[in-house]
N, C-alpha and C. Protein backbone atom coordinates (compact mmCIF):
# COMPACT_ATOMS: atom_id res chain seq x y z
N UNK A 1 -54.21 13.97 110.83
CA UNK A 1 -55.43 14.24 111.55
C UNK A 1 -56.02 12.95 112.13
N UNK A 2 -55.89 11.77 111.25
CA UNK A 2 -56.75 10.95 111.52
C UNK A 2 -56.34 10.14 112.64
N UNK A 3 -54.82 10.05 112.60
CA UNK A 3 -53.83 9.83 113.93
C UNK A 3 -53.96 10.57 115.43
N UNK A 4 -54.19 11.80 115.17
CA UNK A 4 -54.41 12.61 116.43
C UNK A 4 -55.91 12.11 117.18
N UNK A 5 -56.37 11.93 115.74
CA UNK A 5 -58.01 11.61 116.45
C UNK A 5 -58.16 10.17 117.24
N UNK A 6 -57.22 9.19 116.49
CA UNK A 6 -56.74 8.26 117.31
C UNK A 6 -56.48 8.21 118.47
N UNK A 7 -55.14 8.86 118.73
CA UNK A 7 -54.83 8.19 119.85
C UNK A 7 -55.52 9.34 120.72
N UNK A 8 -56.29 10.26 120.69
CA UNK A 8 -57.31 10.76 121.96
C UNK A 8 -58.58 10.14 122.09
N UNK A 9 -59.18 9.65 120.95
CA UNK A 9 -60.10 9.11 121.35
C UNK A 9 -60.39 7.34 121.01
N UNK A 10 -59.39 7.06 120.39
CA UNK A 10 -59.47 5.58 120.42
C UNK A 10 -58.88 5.00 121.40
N UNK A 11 -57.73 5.30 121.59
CA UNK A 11 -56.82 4.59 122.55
C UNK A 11 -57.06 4.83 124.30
N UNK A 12 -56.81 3.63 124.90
CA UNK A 12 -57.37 3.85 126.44
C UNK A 12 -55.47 3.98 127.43
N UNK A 13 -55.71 4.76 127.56
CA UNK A 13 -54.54 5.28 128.72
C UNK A 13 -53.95 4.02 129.01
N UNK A 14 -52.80 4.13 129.15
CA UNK A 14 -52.00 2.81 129.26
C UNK A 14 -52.25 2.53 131.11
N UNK A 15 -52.42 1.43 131.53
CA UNK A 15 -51.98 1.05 132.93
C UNK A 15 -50.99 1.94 133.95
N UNK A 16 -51.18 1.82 135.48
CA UNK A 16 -49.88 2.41 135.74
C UNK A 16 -49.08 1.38 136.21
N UNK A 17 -47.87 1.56 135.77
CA UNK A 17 -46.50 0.29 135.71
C UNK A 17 -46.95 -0.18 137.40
N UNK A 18 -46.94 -1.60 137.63
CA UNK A 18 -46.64 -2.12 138.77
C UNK A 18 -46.02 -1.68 139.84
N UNK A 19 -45.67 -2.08 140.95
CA UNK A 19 -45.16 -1.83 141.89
C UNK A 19 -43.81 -3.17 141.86
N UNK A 20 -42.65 -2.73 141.65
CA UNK A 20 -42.18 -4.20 141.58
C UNK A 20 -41.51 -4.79 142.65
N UNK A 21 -42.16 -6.49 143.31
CA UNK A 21 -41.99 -7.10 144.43
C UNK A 21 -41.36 -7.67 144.26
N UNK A 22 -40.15 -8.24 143.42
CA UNK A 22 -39.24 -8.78 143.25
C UNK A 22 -38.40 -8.14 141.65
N UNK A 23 -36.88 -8.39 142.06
CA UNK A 23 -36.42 -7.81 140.89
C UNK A 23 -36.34 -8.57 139.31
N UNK A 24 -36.83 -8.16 138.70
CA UNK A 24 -37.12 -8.93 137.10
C UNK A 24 -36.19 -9.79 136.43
N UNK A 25 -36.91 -10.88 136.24
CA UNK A 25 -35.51 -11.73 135.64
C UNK A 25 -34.41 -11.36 134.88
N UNK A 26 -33.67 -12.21 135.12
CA UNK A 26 -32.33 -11.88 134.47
C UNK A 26 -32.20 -12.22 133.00
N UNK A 27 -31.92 -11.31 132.36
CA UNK A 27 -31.72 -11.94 130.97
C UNK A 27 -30.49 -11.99 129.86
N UNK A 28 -29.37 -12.15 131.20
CA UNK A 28 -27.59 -11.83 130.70
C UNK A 28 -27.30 -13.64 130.87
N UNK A 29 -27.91 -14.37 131.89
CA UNK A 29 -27.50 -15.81 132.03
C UNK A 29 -28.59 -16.61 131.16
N UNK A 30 -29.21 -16.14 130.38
CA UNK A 30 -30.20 -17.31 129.59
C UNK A 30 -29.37 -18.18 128.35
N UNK A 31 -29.48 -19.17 128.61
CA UNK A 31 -28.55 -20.01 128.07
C UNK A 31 -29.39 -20.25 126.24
N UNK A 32 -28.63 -21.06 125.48
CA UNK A 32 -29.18 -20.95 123.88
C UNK A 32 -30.20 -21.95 124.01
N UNK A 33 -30.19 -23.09 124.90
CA UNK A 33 -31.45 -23.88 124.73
C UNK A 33 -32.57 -23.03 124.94
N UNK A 34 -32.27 -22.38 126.27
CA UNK A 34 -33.83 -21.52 126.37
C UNK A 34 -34.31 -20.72 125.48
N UNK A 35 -33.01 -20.17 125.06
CA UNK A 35 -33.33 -18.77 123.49
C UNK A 35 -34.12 -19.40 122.54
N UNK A 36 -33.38 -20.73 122.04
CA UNK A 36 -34.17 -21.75 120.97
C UNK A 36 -35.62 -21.95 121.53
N UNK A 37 -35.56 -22.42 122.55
CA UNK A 37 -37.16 -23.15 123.40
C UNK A 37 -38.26 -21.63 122.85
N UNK A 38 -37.39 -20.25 123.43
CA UNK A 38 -38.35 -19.25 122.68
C UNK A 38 -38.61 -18.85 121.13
N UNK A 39 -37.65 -19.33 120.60
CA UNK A 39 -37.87 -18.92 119.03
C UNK A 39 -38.71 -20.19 118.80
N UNK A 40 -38.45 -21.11 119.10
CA UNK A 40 -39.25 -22.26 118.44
C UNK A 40 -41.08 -21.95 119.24
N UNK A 41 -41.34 -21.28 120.26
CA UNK A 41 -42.30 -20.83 120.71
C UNK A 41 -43.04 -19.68 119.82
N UNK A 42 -41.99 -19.05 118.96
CA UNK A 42 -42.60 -17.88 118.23
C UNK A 42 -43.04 -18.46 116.92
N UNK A 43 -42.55 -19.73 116.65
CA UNK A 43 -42.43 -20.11 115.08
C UNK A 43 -44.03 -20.17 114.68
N UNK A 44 -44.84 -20.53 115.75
CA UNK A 44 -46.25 -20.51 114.82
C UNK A 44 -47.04 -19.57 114.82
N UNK A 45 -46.50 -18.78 115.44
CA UNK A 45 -47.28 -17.09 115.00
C UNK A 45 -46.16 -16.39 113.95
N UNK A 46 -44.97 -16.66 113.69
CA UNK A 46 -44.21 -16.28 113.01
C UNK A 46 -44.26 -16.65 111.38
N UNK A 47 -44.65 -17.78 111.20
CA UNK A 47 -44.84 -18.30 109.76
C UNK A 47 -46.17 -17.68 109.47
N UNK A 48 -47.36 -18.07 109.69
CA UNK A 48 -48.35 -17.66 109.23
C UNK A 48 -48.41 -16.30 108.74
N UNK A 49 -47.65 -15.51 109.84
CA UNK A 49 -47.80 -13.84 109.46
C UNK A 49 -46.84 -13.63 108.68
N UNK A 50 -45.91 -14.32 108.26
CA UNK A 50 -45.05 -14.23 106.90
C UNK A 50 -45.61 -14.44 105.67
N UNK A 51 -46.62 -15.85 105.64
CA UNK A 51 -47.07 -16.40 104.89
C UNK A 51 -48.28 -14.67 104.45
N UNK A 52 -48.88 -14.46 105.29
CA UNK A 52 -49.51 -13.66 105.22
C UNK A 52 -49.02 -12.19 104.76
N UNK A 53 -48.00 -11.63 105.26
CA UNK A 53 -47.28 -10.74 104.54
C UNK A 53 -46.64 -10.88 102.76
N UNK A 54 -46.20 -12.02 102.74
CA UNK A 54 -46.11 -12.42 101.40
C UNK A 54 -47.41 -12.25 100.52
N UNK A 55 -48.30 -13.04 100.72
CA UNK A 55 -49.60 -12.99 99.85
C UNK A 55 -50.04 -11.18 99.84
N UNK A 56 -49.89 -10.74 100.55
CA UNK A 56 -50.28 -9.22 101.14
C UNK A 56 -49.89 -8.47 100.17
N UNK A 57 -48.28 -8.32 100.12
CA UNK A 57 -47.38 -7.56 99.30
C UNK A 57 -47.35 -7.89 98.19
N UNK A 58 -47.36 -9.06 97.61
CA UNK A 58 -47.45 -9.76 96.32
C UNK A 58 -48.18 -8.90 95.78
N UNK A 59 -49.76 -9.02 96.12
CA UNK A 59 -50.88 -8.70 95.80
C UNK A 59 -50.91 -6.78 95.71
N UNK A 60 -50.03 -6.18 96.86
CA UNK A 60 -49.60 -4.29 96.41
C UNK A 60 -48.28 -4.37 95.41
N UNK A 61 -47.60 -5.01 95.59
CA UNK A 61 -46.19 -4.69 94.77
C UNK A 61 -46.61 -5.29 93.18
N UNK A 62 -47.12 -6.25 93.32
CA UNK A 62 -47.05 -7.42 92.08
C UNK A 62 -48.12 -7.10 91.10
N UNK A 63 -49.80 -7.48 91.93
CA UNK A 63 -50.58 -7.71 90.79
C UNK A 63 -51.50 -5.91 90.64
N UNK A 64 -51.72 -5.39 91.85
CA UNK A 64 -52.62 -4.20 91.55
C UNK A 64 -52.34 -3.12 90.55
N UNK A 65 -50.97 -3.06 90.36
CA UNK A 65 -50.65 -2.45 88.67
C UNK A 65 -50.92 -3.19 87.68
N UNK A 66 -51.08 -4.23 87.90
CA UNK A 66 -51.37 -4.35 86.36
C UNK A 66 -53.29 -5.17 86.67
N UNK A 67 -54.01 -4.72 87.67
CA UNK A 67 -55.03 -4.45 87.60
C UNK A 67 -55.85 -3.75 86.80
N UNK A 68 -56.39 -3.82 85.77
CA UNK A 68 -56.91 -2.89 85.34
C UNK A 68 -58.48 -3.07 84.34
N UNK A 69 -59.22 -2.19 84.70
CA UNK A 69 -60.42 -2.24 84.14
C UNK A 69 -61.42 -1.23 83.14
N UNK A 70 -60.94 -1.50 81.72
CA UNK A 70 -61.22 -0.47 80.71
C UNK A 70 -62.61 0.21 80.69
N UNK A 71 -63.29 -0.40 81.06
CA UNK A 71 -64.84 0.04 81.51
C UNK A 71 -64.82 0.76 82.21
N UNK A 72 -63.69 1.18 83.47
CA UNK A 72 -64.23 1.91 84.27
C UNK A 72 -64.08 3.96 84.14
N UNK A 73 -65.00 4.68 84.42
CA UNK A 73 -65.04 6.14 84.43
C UNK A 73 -63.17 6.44 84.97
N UNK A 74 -62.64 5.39 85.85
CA UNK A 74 -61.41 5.70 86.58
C UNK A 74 -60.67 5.70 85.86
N UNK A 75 -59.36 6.14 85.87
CA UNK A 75 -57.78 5.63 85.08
C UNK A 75 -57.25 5.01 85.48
N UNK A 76 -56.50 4.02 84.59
CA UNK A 76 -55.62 2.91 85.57
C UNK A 76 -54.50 4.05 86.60
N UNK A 77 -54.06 4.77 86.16
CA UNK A 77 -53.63 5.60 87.81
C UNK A 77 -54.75 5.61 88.98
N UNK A 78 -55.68 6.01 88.29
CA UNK A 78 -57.11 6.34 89.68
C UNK A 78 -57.31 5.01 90.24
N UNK A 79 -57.42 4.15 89.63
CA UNK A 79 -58.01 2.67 89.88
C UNK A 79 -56.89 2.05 90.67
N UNK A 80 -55.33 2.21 90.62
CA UNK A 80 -54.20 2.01 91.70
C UNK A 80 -54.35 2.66 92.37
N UNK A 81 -54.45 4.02 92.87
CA UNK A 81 -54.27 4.94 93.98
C UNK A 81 -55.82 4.56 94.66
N UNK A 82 -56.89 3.84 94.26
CA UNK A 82 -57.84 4.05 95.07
C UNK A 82 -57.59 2.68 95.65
N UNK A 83 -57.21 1.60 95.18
CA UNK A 83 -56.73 0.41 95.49
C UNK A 83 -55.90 0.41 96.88
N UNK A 84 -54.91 1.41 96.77
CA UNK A 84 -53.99 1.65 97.47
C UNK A 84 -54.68 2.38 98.90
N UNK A 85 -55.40 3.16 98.30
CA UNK A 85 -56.37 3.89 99.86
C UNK A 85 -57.01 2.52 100.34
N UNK A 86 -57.58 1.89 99.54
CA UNK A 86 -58.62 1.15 99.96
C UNK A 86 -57.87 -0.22 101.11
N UNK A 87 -57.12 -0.38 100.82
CA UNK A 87 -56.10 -0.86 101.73
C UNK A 87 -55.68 -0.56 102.69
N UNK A 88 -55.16 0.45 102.50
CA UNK A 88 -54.84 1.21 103.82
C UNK A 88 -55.89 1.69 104.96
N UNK A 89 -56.84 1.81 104.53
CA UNK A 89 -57.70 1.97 105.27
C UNK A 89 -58.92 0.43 106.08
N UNK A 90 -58.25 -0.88 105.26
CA UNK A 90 -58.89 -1.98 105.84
C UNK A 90 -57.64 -2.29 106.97
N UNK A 91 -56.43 -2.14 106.57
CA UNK A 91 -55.42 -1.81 107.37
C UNK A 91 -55.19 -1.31 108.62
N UNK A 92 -55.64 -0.53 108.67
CA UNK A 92 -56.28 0.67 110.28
C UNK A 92 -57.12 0.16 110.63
N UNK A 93 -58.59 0.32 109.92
CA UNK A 93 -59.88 -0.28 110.98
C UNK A 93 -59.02 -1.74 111.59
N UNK A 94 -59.03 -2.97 111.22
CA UNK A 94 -58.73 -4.20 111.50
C UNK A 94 -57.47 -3.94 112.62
N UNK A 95 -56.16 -3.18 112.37
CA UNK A 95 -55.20 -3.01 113.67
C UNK A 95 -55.44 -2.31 114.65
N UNK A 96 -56.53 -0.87 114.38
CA UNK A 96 -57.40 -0.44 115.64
C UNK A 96 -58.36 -1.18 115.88
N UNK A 97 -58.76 -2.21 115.77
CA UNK A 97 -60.10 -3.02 116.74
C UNK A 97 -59.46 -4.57 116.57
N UNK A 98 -58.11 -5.10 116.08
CA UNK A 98 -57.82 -6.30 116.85
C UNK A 98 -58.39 -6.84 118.19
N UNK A 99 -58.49 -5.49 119.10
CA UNK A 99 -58.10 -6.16 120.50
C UNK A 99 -59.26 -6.70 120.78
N UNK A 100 -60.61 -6.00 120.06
CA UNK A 100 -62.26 -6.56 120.04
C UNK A 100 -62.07 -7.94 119.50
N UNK A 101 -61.38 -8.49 118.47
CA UNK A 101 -61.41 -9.74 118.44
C UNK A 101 -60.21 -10.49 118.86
N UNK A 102 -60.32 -11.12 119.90
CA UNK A 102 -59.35 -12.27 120.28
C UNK A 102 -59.07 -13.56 119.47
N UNK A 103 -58.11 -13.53 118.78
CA UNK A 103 -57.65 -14.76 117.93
C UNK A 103 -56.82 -15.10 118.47
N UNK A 104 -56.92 -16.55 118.32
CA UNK A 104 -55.94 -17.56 118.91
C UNK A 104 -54.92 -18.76 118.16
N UNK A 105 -55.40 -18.60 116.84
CA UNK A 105 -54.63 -18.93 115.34
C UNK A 105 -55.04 -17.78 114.48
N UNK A 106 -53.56 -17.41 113.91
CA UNK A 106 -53.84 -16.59 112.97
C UNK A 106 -53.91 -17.76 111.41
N UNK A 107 -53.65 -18.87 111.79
CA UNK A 107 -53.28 -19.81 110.14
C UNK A 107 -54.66 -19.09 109.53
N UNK A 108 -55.98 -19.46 109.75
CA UNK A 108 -56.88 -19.21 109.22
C UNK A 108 -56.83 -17.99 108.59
N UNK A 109 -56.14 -16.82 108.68
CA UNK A 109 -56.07 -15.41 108.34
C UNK A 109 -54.93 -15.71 106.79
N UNK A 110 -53.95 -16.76 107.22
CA UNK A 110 -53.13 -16.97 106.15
C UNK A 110 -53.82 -17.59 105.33
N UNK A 111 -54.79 -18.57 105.28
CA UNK A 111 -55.14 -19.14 104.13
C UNK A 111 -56.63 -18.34 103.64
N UNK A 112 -57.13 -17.51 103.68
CA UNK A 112 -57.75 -15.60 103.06
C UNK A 112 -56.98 -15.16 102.65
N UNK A 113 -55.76 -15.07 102.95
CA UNK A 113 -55.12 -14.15 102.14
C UNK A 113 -54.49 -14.21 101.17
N UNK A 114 -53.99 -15.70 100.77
CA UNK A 114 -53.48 -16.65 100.39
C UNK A 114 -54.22 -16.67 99.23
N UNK A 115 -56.23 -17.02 99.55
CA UNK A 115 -56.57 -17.09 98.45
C UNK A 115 -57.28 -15.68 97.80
N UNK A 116 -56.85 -15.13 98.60
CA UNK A 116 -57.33 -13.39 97.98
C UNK A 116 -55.88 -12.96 97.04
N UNK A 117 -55.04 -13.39 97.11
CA UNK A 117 -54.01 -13.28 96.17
C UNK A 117 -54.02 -13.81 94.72
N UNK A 118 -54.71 -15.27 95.37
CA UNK A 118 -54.65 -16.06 93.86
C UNK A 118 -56.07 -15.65 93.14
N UNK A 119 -57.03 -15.24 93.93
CA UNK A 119 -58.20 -14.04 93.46
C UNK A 119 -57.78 -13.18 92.30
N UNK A 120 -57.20 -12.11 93.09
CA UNK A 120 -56.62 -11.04 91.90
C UNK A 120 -55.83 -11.32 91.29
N UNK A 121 -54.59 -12.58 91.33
CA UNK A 121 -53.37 -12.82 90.31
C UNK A 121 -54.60 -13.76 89.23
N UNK A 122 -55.64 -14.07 89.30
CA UNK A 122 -56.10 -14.66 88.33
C UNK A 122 -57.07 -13.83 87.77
N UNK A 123 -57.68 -12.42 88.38
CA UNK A 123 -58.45 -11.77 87.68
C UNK A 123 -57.41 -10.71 86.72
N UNK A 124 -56.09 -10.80 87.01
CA UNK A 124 -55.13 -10.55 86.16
C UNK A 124 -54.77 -10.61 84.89
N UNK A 125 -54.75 -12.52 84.91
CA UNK A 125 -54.37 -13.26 83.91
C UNK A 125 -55.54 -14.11 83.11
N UNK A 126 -56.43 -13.66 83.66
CA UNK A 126 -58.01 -13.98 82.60
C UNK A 126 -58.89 -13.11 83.25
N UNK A 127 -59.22 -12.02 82.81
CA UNK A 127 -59.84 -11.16 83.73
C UNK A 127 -61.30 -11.42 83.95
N UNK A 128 -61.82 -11.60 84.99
CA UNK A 128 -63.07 -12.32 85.35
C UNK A 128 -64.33 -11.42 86.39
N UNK A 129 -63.40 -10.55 86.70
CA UNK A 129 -63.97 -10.03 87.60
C UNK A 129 -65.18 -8.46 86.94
N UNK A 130 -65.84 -8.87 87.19
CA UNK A 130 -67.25 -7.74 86.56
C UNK A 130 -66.94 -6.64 86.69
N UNK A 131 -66.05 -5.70 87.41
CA UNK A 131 -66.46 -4.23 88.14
C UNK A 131 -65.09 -4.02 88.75
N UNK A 132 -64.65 -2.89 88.55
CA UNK A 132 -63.76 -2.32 89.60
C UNK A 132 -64.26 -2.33 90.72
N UNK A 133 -65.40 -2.15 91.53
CA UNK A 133 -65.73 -2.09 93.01
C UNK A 133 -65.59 -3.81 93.14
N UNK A 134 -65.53 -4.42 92.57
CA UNK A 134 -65.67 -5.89 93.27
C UNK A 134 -63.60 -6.14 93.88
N UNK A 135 -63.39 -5.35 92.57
CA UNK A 135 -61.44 -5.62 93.15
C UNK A 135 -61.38 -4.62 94.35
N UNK A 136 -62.01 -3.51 94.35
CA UNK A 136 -61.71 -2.69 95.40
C UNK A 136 -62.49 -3.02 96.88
N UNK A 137 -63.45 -3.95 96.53
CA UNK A 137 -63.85 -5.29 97.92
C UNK A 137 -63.15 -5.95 98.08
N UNK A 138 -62.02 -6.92 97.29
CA UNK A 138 -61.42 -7.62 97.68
C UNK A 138 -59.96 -6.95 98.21
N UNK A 139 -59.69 -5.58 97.89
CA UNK A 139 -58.45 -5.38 98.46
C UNK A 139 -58.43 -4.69 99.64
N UNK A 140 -59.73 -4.05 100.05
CA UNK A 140 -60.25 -3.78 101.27
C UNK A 140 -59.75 -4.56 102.08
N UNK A 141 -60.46 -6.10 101.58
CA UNK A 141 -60.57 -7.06 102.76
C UNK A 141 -58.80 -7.81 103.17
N UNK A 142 -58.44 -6.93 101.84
CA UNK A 142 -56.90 -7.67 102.11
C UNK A 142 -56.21 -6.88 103.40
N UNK A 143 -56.66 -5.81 103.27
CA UNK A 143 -56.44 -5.00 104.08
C UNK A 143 -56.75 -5.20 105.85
N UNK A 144 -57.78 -5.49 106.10
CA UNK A 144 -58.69 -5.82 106.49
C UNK A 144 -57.69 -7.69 107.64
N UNK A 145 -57.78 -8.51 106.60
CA UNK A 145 -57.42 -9.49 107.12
C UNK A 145 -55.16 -9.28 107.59
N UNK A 146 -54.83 -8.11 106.72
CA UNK A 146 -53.69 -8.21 107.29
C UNK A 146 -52.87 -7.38 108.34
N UNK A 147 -54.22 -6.54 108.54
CA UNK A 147 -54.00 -5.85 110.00
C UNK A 147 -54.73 -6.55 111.25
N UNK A 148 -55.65 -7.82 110.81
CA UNK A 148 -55.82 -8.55 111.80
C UNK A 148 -54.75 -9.85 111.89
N UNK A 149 -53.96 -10.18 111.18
CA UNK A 149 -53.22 -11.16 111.21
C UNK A 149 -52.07 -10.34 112.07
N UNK A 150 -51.59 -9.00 111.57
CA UNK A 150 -50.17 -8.57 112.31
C UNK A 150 -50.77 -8.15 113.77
N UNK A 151 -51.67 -7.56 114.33
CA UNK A 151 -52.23 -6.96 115.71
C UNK A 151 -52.22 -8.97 116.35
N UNK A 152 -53.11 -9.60 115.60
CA UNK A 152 -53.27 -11.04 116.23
C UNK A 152 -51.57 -11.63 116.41
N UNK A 153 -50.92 -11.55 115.37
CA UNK A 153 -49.53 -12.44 115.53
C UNK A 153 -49.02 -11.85 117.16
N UNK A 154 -48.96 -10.34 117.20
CA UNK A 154 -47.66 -10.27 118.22
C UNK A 154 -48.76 -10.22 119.56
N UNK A 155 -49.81 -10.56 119.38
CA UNK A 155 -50.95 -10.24 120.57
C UNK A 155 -50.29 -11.86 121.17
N UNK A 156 -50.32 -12.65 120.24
CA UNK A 156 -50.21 -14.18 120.45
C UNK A 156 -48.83 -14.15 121.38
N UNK A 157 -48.16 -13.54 120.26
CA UNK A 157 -46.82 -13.88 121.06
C UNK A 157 -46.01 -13.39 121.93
N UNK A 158 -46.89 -12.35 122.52
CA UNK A 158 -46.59 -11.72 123.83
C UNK A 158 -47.54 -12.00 124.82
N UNK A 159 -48.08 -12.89 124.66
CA UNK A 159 -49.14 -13.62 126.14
C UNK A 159 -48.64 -14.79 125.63
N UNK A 160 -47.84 -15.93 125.02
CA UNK A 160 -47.53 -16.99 125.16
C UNK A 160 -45.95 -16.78 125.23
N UNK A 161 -45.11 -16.19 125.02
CA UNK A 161 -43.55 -16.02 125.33
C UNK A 161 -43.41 -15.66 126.73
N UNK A 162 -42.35 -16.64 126.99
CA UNK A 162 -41.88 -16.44 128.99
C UNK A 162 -41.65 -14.86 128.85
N UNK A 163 -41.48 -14.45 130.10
CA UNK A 163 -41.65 -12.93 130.62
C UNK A 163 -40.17 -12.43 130.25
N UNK A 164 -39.01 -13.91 130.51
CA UNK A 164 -37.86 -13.04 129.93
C UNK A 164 -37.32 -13.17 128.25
N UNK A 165 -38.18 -14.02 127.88
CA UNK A 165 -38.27 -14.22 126.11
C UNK A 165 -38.95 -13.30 125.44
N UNK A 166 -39.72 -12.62 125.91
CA UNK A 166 -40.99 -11.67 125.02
C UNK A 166 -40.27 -10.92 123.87
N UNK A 167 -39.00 -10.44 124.45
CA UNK A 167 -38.30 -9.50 123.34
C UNK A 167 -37.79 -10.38 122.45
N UNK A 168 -37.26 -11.44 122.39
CA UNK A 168 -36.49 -12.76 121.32
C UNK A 168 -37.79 -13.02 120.78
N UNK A 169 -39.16 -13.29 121.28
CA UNK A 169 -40.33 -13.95 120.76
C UNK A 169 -40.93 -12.45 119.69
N UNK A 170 -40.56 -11.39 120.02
CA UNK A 170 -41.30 -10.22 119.09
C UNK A 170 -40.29 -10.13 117.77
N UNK A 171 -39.36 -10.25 118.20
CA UNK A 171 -38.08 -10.03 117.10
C UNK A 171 -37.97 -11.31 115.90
N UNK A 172 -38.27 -12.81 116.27
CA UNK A 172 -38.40 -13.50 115.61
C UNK A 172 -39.89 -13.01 114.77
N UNK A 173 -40.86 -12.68 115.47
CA UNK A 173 -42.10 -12.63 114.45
C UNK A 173 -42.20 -11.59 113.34
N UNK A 174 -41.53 -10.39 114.22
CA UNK A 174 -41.00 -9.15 113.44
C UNK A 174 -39.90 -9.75 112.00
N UNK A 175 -38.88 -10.56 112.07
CA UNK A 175 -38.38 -11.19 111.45
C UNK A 175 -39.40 -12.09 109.87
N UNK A 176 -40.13 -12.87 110.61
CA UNK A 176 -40.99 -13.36 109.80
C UNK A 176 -41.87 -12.24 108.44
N UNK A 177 -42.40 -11.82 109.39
CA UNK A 177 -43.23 -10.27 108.54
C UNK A 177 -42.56 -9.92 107.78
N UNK A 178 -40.85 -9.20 107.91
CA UNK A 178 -40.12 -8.81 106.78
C UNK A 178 -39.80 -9.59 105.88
N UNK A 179 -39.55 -10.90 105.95
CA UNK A 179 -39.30 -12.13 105.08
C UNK A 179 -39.91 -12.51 104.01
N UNK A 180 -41.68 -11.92 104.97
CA UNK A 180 -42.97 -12.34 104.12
C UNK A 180 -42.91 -10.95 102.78
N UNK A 181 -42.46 -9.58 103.45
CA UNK A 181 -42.15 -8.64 102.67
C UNK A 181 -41.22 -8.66 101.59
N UNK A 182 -40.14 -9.37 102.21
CA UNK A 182 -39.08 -8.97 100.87
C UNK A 182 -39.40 -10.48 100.15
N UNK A 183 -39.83 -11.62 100.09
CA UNK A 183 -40.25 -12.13 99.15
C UNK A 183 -41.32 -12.23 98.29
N UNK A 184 -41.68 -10.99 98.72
CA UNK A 184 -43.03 -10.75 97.58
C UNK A 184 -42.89 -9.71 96.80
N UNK A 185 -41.44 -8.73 97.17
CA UNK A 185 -40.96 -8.29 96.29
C UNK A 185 -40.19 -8.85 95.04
N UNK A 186 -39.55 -10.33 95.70
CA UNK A 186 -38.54 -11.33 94.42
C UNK A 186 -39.55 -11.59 93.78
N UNK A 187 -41.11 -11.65 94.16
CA UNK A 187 -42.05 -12.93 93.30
C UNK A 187 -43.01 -11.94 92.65
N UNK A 188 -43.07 -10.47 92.91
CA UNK A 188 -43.55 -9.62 92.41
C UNK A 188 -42.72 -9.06 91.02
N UNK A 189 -41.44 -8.70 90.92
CA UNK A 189 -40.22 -8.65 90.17
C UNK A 189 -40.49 -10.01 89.02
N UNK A 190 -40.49 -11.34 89.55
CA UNK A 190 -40.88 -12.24 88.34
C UNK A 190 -42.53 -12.13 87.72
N UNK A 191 -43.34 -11.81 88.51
CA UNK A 191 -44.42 -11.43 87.27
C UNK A 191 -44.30 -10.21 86.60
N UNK A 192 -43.44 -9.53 87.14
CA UNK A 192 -43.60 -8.39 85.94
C UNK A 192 -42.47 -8.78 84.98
N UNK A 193 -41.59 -9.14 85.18
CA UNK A 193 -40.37 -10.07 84.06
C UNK A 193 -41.59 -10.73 83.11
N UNK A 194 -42.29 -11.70 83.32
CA UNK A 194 -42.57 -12.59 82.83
C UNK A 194 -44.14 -12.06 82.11
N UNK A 195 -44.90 -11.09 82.69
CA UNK A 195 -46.15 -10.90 82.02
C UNK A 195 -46.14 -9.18 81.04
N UNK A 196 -44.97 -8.72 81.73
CA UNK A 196 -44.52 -7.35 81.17
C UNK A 196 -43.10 -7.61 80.21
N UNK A 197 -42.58 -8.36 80.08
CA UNK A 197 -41.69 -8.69 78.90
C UNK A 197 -41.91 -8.22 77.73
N UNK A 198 -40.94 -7.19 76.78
CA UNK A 198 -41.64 -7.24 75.51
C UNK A 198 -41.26 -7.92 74.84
């Protein structure tokens, strides 16, 4: 539902395609320097949003199970699954209204998220935090900052990649993101080795 309601009333009708006055570059003779010249063009929207996917996933795969707060009316099932909404939904707002904010470094988005990780991996391992609503603020915002880091990364790198690089420049960043994913599954896997051990 919430999709349908989307794209009729959020989304604005796409452009109509150009008229084209010359035929579009070629992209069968691009030689490897230029390929490199574009990957090395993607590399700084590409790390950050790795960096950022890592801290991201860490923080769903790794620490929000073993989140937990005996005080609360919730169950540690209720208290993950609302964690899990609560995400997902900072997730959406932040990738439906990227385009309202124009960023031009995402680093700053990596180092929030970065320390919103070491936030909850330490309200983990000395639990500090007063309230289940204060973790379910901070995973909001995780939410929140990593649908503005992924809408910002490829916003970046499709207005700064040449016209015949755009697809090498999306694929490297796309690249990055999964990287940032599957190593926060290896580093998620060692805290539960290491804090779930019997």
């Amino acid at each position: 539902m919430g999709t349908a309601l989307s794209f009729f009333f959020l989304l604005l009708p796409p452009p109509p395609p150009p008229r084209p006055t010359e035929p579009p570059p070629p992209t069968a003779g691009v030689t490897w320097g230029e390929r490199w010249g574009v990957v090395k063009g993607a590399l700084p929207d590409a790390f950050p949003l790795a960096v950022v996917y890592l801290a991201e996933y860490f923080i769903n795969q790794g620490v929000l199970d073993l989140l937990y707060f005996p005080t609360s009316s919730l169950t540690h099932n209720e208290q993950y699954r609302w964690a899990q909404l609560l995400y997902q939904v900072g997730v959406f707002a932040s990738r439906s209204g990227f385009r309202f904010l124009r960023l031009r470094q995402i680093w700053g988005l990596m180092g929030l998220q970065v320390l919103n990780a070491a936030l909850l991996l330490a309200a983990v391992l000395a639990p500090f935090l007063p309230a289940v609503g204060v973790a379910f603020a901070l995973v909001l915002w995780e939410g929140l900052v990593g649908g503005a880091a992924y809408g910002g990364a490829f916003l970046l790198v499709g207005q700064r990649a040449p016209p015949g690089g755009r697809g090498l420049a999306v694929a490297v960043t796309s690249l990055g993101q999964s990287l940032g994913v599957a190593l926060a599954g290896v580093a998620a896997m060692g805290l539960h080795k290491g804090l779930c051990a019997p």
